[in-house]
Every structure is written in structure tokens, then in C-alpha cells.
N, C-alpha and C. Protein backbone atom coordinates (compact mmCIF):
# COMPACT_ATOMS: atom_id res chain seq x y z
N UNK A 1 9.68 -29.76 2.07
CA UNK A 1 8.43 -29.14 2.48
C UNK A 1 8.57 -27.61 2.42
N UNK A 2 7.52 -27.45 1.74
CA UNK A 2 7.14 -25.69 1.93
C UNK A 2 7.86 -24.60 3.32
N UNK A 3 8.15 -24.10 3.08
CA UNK A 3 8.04 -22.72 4.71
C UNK A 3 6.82 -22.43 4.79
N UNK A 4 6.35 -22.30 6.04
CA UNK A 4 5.25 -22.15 6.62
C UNK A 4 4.84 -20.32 6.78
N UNK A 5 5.92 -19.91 6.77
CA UNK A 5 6.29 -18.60 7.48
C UNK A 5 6.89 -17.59 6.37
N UNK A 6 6.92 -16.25 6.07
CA UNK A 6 7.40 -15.34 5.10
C UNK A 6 8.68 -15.04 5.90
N UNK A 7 9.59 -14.67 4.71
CA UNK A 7 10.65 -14.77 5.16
C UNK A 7 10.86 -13.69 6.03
N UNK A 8 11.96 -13.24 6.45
CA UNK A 8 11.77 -12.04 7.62
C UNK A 8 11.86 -10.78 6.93
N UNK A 9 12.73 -10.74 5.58
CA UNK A 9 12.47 -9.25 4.77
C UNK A 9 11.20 -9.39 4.14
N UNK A 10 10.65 -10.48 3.52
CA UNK A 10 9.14 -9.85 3.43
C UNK A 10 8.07 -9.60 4.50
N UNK A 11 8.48 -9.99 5.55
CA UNK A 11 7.67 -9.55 7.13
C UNK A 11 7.85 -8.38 6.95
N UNK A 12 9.36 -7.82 7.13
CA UNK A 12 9.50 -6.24 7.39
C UNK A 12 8.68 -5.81 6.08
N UNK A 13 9.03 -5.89 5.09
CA UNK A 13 8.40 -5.08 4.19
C UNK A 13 6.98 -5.09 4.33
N UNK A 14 6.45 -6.38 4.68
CA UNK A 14 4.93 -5.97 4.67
C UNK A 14 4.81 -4.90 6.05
N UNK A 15 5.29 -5.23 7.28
CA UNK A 15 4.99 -4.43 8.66
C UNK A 15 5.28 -2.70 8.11
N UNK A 16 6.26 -2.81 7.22
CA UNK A 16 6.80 -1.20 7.01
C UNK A 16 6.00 -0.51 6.57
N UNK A 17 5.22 -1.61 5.46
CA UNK A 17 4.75 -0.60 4.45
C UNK A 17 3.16 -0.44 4.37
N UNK A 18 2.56 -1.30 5.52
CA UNK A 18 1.53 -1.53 6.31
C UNK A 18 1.59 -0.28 7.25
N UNK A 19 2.46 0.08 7.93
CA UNK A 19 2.81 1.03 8.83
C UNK A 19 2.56 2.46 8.13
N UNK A 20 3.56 2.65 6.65
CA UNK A 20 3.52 3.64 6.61
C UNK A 20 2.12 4.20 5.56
N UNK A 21 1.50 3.38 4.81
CA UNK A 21 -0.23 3.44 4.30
C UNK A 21 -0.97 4.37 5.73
N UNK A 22 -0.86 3.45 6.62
CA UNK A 22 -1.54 3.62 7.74
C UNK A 22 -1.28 5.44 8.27
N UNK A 23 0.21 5.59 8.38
CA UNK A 23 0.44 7.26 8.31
C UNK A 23 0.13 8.16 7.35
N UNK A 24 0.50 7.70 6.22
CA UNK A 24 -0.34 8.76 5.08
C UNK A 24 -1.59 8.72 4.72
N UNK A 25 -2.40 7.81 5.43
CA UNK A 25 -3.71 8.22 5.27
C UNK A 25 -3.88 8.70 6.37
N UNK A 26 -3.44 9.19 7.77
CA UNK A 26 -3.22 9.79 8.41
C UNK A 26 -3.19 11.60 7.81
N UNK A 27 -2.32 11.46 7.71
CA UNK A 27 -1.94 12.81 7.05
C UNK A 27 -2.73 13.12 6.08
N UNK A 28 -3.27 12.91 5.04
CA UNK A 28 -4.01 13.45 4.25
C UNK A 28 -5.61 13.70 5.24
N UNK A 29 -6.02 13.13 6.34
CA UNK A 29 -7.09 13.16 6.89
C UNK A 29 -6.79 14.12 8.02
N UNK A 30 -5.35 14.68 8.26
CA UNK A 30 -5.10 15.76 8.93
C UNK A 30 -4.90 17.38 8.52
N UNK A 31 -5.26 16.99 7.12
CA UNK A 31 -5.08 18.44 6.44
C UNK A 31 -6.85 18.74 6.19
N UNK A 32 -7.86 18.22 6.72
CA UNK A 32 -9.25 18.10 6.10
C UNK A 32 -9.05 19.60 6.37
N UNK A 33 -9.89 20.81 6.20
CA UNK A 33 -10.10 22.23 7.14
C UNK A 33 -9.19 23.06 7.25
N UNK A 34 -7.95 22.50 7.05
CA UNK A 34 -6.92 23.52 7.46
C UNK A 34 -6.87 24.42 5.73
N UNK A 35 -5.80 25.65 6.15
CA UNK A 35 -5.97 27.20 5.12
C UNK A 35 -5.48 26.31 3.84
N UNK A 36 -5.17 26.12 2.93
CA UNK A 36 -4.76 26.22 1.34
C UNK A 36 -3.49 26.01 1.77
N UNK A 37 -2.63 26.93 2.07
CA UNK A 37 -1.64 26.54 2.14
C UNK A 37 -0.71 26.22 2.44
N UNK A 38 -1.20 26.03 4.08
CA UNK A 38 -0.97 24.84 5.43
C UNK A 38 -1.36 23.00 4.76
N UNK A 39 -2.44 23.21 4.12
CA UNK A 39 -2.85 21.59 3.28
C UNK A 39 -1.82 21.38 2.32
N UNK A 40 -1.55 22.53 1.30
CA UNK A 40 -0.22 22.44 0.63
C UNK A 40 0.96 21.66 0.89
N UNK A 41 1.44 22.29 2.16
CA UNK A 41 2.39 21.85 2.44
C UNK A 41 2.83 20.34 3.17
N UNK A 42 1.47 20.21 3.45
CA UNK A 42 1.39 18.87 4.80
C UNK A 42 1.45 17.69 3.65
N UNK A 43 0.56 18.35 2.36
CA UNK A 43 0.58 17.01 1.18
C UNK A 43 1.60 16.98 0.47
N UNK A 44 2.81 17.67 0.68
CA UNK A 44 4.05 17.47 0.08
C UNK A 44 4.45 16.60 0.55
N UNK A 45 4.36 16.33 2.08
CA UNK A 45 4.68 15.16 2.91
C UNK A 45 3.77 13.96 3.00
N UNK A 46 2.51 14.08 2.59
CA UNK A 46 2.02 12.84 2.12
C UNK A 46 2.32 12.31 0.79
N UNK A 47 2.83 13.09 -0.28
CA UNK A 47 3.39 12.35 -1.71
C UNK A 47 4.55 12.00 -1.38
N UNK A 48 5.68 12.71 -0.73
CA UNK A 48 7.09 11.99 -0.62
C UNK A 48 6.85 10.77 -0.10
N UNK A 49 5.86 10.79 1.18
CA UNK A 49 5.29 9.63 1.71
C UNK A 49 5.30 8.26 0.70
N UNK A 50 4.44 8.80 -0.32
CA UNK A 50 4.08 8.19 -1.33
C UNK A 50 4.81 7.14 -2.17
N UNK A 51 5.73 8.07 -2.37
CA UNK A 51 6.93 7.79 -3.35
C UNK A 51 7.68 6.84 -2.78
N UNK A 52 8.19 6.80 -0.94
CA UNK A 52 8.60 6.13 -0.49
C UNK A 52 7.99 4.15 -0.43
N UNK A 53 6.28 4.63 -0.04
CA UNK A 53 5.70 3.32 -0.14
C UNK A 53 5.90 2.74 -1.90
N UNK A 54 6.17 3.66 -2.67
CA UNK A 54 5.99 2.83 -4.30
C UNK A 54 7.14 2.25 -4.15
N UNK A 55 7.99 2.90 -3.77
CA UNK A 55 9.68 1.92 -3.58
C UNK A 55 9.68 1.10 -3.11
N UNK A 56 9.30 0.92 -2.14
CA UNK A 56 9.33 -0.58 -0.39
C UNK A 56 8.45 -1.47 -1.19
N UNK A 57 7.15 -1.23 -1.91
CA UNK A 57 6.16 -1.98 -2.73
C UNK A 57 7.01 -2.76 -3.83
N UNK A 58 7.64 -1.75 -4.70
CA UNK A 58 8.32 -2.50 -5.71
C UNK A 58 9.22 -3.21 -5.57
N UNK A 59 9.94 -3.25 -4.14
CA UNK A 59 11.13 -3.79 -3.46
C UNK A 59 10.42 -5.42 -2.96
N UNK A 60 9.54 -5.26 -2.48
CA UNK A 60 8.48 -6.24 -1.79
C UNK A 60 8.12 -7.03 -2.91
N UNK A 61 7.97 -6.69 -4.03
CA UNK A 61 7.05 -7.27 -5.22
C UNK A 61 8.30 -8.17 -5.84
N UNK A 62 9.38 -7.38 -5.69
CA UNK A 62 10.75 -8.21 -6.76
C UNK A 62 11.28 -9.12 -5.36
N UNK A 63 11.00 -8.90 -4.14
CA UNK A 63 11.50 -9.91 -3.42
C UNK A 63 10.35 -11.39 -3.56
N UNK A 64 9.31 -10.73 -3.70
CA UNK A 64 8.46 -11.95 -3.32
C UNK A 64 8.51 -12.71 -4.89
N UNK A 65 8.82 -12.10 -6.22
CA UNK A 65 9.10 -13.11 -7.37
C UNK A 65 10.63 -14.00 -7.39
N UNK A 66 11.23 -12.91 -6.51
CA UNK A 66 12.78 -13.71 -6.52
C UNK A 66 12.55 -15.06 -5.23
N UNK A 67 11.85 -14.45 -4.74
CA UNK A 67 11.42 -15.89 -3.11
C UNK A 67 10.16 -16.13 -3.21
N UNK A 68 9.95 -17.29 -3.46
CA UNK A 68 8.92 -17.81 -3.64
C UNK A 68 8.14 -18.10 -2.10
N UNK A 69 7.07 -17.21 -1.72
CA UNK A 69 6.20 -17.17 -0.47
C UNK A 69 5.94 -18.48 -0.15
N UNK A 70 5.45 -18.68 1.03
CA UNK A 70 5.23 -19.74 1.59
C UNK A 70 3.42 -19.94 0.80
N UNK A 71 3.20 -21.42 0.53
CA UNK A 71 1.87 -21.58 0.07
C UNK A 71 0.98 -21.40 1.23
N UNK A 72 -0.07 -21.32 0.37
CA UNK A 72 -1.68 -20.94 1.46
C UNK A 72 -1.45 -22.35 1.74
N UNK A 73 -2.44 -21.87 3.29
CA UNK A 73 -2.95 -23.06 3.89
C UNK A 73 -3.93 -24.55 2.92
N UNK A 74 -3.53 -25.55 3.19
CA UNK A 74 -4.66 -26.65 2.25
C UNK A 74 -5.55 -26.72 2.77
N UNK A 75 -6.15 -25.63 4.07
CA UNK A 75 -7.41 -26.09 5.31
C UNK A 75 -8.46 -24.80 4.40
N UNK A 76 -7.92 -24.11 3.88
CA UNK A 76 -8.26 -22.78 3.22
C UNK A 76 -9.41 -23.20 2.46
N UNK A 77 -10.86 -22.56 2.26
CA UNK A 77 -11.82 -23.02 1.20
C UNK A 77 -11.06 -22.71 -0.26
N UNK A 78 -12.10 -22.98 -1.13
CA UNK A 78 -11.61 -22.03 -2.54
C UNK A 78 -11.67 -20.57 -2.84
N UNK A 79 -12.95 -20.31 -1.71
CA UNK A 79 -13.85 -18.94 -1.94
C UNK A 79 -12.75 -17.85 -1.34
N UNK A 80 -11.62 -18.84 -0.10
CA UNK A 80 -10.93 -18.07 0.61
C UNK A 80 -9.99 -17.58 -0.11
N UNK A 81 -9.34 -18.75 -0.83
CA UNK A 81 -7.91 -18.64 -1.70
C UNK A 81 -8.06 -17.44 -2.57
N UNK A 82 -9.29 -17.32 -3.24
CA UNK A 82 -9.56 -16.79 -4.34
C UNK A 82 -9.54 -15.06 -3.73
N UNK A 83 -10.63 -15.02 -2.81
CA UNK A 83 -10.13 -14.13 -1.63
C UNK A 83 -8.74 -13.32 -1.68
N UNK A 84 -8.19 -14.48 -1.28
CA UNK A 84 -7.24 -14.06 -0.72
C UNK A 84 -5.68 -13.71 -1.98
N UNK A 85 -5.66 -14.21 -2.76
CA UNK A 85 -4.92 -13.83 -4.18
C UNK A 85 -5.56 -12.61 -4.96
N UNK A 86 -6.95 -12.23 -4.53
CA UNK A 86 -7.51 -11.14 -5.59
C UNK A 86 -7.29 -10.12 -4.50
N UNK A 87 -7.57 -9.96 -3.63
CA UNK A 87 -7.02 -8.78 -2.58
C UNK A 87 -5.67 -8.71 -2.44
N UNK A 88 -4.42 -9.37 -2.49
CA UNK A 88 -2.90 -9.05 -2.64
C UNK A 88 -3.24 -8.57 -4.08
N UNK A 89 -3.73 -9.24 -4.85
CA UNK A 89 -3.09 -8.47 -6.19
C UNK A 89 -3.38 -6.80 -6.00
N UNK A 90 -4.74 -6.53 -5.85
CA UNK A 90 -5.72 -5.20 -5.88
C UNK A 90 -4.34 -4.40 -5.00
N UNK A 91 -4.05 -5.10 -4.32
CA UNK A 91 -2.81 -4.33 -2.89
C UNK A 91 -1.89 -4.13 -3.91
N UNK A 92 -1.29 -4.55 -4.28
CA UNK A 92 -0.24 -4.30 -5.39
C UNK A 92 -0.29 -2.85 -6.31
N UNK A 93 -1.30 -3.59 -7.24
CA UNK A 93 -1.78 -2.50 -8.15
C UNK A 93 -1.82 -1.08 -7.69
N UNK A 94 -3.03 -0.94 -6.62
CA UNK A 94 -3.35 0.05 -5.68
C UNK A 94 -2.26 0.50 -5.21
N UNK A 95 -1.60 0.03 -4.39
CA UNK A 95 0.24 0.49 -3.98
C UNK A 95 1.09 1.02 -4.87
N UNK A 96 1.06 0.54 -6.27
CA UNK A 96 1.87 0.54 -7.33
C UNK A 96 1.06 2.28 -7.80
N UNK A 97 0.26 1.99 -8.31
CA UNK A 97 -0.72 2.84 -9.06
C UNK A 97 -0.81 4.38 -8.30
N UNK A 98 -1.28 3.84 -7.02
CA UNK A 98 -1.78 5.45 -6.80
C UNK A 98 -0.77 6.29 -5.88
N UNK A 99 0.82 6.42 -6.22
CA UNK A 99 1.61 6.84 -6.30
C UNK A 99 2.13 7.56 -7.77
N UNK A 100 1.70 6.68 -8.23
CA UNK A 100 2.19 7.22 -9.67
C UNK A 100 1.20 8.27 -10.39
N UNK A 101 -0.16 7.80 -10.01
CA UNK A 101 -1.33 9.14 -10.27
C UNK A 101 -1.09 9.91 -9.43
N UNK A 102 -0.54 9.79 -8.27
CA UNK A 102 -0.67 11.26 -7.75
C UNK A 102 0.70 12.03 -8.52
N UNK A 103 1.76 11.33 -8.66
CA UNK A 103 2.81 11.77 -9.25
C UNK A 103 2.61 12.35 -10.62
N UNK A 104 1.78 11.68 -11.14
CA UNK A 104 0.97 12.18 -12.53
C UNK A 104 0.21 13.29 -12.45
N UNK A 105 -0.85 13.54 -11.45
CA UNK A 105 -1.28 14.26 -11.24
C UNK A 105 -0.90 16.02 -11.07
N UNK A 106 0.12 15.82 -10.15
CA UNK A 106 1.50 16.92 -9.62
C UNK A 106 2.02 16.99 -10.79
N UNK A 107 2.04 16.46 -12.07
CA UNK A 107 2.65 16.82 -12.99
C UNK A 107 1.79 17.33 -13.73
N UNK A 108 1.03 17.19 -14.34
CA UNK A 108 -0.32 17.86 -15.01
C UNK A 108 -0.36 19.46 -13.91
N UNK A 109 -0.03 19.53 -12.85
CA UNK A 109 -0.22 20.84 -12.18
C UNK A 109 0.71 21.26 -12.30
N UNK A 110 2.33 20.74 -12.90
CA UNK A 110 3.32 21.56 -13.04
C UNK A 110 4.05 21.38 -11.97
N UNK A 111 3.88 20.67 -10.84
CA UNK A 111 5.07 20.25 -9.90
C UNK A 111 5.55 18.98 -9.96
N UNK A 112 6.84 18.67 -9.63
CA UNK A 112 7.84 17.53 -9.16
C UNK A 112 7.18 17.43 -7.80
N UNK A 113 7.80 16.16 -7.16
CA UNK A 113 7.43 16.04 -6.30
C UNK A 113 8.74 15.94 -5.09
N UNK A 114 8.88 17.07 -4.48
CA UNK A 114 10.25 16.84 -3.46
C UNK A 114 9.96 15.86 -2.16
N UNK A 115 11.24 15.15 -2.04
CA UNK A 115 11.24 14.00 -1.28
C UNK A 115 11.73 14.43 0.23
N UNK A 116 11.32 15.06 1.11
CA UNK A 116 11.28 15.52 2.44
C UNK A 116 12.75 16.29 1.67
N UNK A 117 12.70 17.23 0.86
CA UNK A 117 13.97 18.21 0.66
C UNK A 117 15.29 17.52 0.50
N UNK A 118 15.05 16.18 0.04
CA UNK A 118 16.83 15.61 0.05
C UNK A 118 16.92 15.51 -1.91
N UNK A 119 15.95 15.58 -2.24
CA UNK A 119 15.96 15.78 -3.70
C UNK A 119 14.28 16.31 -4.56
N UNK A 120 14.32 16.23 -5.29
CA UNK A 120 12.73 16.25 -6.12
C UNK A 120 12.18 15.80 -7.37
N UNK A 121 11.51 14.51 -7.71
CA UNK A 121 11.26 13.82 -8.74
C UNK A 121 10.71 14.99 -9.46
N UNK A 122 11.31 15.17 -10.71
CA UNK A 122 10.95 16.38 -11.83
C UNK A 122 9.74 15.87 -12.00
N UNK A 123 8.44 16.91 -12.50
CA UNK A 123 7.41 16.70 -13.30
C UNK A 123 7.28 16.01 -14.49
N UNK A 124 6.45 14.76 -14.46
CA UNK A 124 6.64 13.86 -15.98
C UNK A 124 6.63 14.47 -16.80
N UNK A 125 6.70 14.71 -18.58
CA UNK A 125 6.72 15.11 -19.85
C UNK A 125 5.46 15.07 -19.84
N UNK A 126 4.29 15.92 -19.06
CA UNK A 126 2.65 16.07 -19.68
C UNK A 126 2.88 17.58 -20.18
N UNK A 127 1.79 17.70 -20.69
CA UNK A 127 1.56 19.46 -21.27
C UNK A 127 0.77 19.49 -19.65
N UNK A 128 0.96 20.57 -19.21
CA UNK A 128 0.03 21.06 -18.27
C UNK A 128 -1.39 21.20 -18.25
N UNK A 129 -2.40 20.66 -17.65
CA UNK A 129 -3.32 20.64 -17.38
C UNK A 129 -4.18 20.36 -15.93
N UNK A 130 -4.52 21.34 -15.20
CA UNK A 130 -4.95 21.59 -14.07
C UNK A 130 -6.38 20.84 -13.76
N UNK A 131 -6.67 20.61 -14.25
CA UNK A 131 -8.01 19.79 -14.82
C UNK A 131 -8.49 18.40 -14.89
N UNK A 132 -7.34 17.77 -15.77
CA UNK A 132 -6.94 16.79 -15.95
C UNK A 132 -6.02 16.29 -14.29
N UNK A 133 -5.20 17.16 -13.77
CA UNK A 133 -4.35 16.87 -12.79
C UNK A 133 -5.86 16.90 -11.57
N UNK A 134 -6.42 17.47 -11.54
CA UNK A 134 -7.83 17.81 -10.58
C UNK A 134 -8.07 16.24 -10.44
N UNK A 135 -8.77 16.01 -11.67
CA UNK A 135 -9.11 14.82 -12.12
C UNK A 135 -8.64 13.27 -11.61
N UNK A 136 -7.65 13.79 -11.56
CA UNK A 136 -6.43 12.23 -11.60
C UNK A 136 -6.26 12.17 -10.08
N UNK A 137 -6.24 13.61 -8.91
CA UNK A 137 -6.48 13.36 -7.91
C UNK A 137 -7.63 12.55 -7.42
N UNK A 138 -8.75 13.55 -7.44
CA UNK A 138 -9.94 12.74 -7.40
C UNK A 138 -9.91 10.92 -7.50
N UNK A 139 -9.56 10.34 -8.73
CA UNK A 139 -9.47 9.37 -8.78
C UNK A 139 -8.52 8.49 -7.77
N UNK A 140 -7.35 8.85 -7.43
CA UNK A 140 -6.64 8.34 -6.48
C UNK A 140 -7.04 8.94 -5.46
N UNK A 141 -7.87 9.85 -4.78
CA UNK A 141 -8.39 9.55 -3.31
C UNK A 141 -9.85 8.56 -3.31
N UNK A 142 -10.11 7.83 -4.56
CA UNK A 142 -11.51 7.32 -4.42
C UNK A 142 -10.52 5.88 -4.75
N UNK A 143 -9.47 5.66 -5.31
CA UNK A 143 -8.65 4.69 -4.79
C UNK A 143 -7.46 4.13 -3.49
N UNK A 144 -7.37 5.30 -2.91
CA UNK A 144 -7.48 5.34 -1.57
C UNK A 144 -8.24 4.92 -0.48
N UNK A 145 -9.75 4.99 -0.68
CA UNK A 145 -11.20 5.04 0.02
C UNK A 145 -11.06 2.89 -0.03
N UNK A 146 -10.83 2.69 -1.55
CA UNK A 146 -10.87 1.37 -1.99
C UNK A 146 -9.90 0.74 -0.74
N UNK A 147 -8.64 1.25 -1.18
CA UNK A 147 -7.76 0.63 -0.52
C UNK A 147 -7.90 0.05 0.97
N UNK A 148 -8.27 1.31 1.63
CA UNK A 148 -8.59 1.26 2.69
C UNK A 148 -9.56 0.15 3.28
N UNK A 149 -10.76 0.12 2.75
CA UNK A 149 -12.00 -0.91 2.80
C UNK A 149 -10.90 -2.43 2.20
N UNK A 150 -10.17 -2.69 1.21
CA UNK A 150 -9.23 -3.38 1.13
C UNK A 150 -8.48 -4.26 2.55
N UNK A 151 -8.01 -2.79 3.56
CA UNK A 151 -7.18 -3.23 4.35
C UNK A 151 -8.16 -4.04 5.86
N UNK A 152 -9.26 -3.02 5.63
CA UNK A 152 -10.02 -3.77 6.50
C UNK A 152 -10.27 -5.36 6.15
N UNK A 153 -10.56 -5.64 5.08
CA UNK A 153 -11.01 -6.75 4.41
C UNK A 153 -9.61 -8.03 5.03
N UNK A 154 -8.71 -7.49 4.53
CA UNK A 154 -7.62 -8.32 5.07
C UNK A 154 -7.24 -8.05 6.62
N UNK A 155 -7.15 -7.04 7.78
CA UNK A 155 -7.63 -7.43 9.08
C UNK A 155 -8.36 -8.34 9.56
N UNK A 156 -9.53 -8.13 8.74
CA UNK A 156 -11.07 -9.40 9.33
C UNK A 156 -10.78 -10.69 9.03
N UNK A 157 -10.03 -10.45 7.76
CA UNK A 157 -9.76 -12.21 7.43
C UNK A 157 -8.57 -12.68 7.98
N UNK A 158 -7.80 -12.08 8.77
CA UNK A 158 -6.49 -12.44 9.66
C UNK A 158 -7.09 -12.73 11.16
N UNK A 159 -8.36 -12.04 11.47
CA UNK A 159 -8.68 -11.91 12.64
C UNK A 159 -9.84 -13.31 12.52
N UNK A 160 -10.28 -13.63 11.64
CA UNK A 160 -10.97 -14.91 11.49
C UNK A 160 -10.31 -15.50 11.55
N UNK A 161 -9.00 -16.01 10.64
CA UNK A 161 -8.41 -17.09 11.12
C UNK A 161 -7.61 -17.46 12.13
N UNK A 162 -7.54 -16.62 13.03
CA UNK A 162 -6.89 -16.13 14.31
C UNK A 162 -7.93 -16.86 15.98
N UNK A 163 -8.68 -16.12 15.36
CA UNK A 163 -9.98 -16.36 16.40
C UNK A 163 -11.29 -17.40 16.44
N UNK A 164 -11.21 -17.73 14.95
CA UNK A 164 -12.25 -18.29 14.59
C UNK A 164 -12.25 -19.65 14.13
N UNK A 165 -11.17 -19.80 13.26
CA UNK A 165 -10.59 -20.55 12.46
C UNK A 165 -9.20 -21.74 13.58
N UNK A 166 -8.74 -20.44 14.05
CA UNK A 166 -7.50 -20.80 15.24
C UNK A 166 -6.42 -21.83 13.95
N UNK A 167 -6.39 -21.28 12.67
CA UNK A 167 -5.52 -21.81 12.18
C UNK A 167 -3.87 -21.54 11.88
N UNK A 168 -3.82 -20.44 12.52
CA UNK A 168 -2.15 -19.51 12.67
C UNK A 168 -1.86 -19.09 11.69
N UNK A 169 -2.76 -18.38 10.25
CA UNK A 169 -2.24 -17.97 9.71
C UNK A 169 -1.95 -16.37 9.68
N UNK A 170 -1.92 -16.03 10.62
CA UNK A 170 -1.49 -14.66 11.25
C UNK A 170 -0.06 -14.78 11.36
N UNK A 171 0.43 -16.17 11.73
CA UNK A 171 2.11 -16.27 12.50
C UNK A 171 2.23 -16.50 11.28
N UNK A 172 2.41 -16.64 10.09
CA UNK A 172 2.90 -16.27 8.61
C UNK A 172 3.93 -15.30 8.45
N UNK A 173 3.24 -14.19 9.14
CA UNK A 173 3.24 -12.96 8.82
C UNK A 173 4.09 -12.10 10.26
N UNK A 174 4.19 -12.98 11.32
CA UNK A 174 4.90 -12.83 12.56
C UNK A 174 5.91 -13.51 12.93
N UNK A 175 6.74 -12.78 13.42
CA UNK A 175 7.99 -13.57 14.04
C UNK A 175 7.97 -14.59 14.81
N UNK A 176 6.71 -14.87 15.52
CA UNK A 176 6.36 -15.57 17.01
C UNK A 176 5.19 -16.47 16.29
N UNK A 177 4.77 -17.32 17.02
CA UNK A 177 3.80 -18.01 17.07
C UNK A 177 3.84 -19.54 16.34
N UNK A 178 2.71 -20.32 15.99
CA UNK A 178 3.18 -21.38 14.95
C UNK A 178 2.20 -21.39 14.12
N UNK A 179 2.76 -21.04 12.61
CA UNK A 179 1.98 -21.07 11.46
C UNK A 179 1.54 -23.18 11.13
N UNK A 180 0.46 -22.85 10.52
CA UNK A 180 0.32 -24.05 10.05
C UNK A 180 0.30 -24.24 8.36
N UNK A 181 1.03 -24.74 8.34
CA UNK A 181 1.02 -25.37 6.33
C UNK A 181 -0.65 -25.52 5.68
């Protein structure tokens, strides 16, 4: 029989990296107003941020092909499943992706991106373009915006089946409780 439950490194990885989304959109919503180059500096620490979640993501992504997750519930509609496989993927992508545009981005402007000062990912091989790098921001804070409405989407549907449903598929995802198959 199936595991009911994710294993405990993909728990942590999801709690971590759930955690740290949650701080860097923090931080980028703490630089709204502030001078040029007080925002500067605060978003150096939201891309290292960054860089960190693309790692834990890609770490998460090769654990969960090397361990095969526990299956969805069989109490689950279709509308849910479907749900619920097209929002992890979008999480993926989105996780995957808009690290790398912003990293793209910072490169089109001519910066690497330093990792809280313990090193600094060099600027990719683009010709410089400020414009294009403008651009590519833009797009990853309007995939950000996504994400976000994303995370709500998956709260509500944890909190339905929690409250509504009372089918435990919250304890999946928790150390405690009893998941149901």
C-alpha cells in the first residue's frame, strides 16, 4: 500500500520553501517608498533570497522524481485532481522560472547576483540591455502577483479539506495528524 504521508524531507522542503516565498515577498513589499538606493540594496537580499528558493525547489523537484509522493486521495473529484496537479506544476515552473528572470534580468543590467556576500553568481553572457532587463522584471513581479493568488488557491483547498471535507489531507503534509489514502 501507498504512504499516505510525504516523506519528512519533502515536508521540510515544502515548509522551508513555503516559509521562505512567504519572506521574500515580504521584502520586496518592504522596499515599496523607500530612496533608490535603500530599495537597491534590500533587493539584493530578495534575489539571493531567490537563488536560495531555486535551489531548495530544484532539490524538492529531484527528491520528489527520485521518491515517488504519496497518491491523491480516491475521495478526491476529477475537477479536484486536475486542480490540484495543474497548481503544483504552475508552483514549480513559477519557483523554477522567476529566479532565473530575475537573474536574467540583473544580467541584462550588468549585475551578478551576490549571495548575502559569501560569493556572487556572475552576470549571464547577455549584451547589456537595461530595457530588456526593465522588461524581464516587470514580468516576474506580474509572476509573482500569479504566484501568490496561486498560494492562496492552495491554502483554501487545504483549508477545505480540513474543515469541510474533514478528509486529512493537510496531515500529508504534517508530521501529526492522520492522513487518509
Amino acid at each position: 500500500m501507498q504512504q499516505a504521508r510525504y516523506s519528512p524531507v519533502a515536508r521540510a522542503l515544502h515548509w522551508l520553501i513555503a516559509i521562505l516565498v512567504i519572506v521574500n515577498w515580504r521584502i520586496v513589499e518592504a522596499t515599496e517608498g523607500l530612496p533608490r538606493a535603500e530599495r537597491i540594496e534590500i533587493m539584493g537580499k530578495h534575489m539571493a533570497l531567490g537563488i536560495v528558493i531555486l535551489v531548495l525547489v530544484l532539490l524538492r523537484l529531484g527528491w520528489r522524481l527520485a521518491h515517488k509522493p504519496p497518491e491523491l486521495s480516491a475521495a478526491l473529484k476529477p475537477w479536484e485532481r486536475v486542480l490540484a496537479k495543474t497548481v503544483h506544476a504552475i508552483f514549480y515552473v513559477l519557483l523554477i522560472g522567476m529566479p532565473l528572470a530575475g537573474w536574467l534580468a540583473s544580467s541584462f543590467i550588468g549585475r551578478g547576483v551576490d549571495i548575502f556576500g559569501l560569493f556572487t553568481l556572475p552576470a549571464l553572457p547577455v549584451a547589456a540591455n537595461p530595457d530588456i532587463g526593465k522588461e524581464i522584471f516587470e514580468i516576474h513581479g506580474t509572476f509573482g502577483t500569479i504566484l501568490l493568488i496561486l498560494i492562496a488557491v492552495h491554502v483554501l483547498g487545504s483549508l477545505k479539506h480540513t474543515f469541510i471535507d474533514k478528509d486529512g489531507n493537510l496531515f500529508r503534509m504534517l508530521p501529526w495528524g492522520t492522513p487518509k489514502a
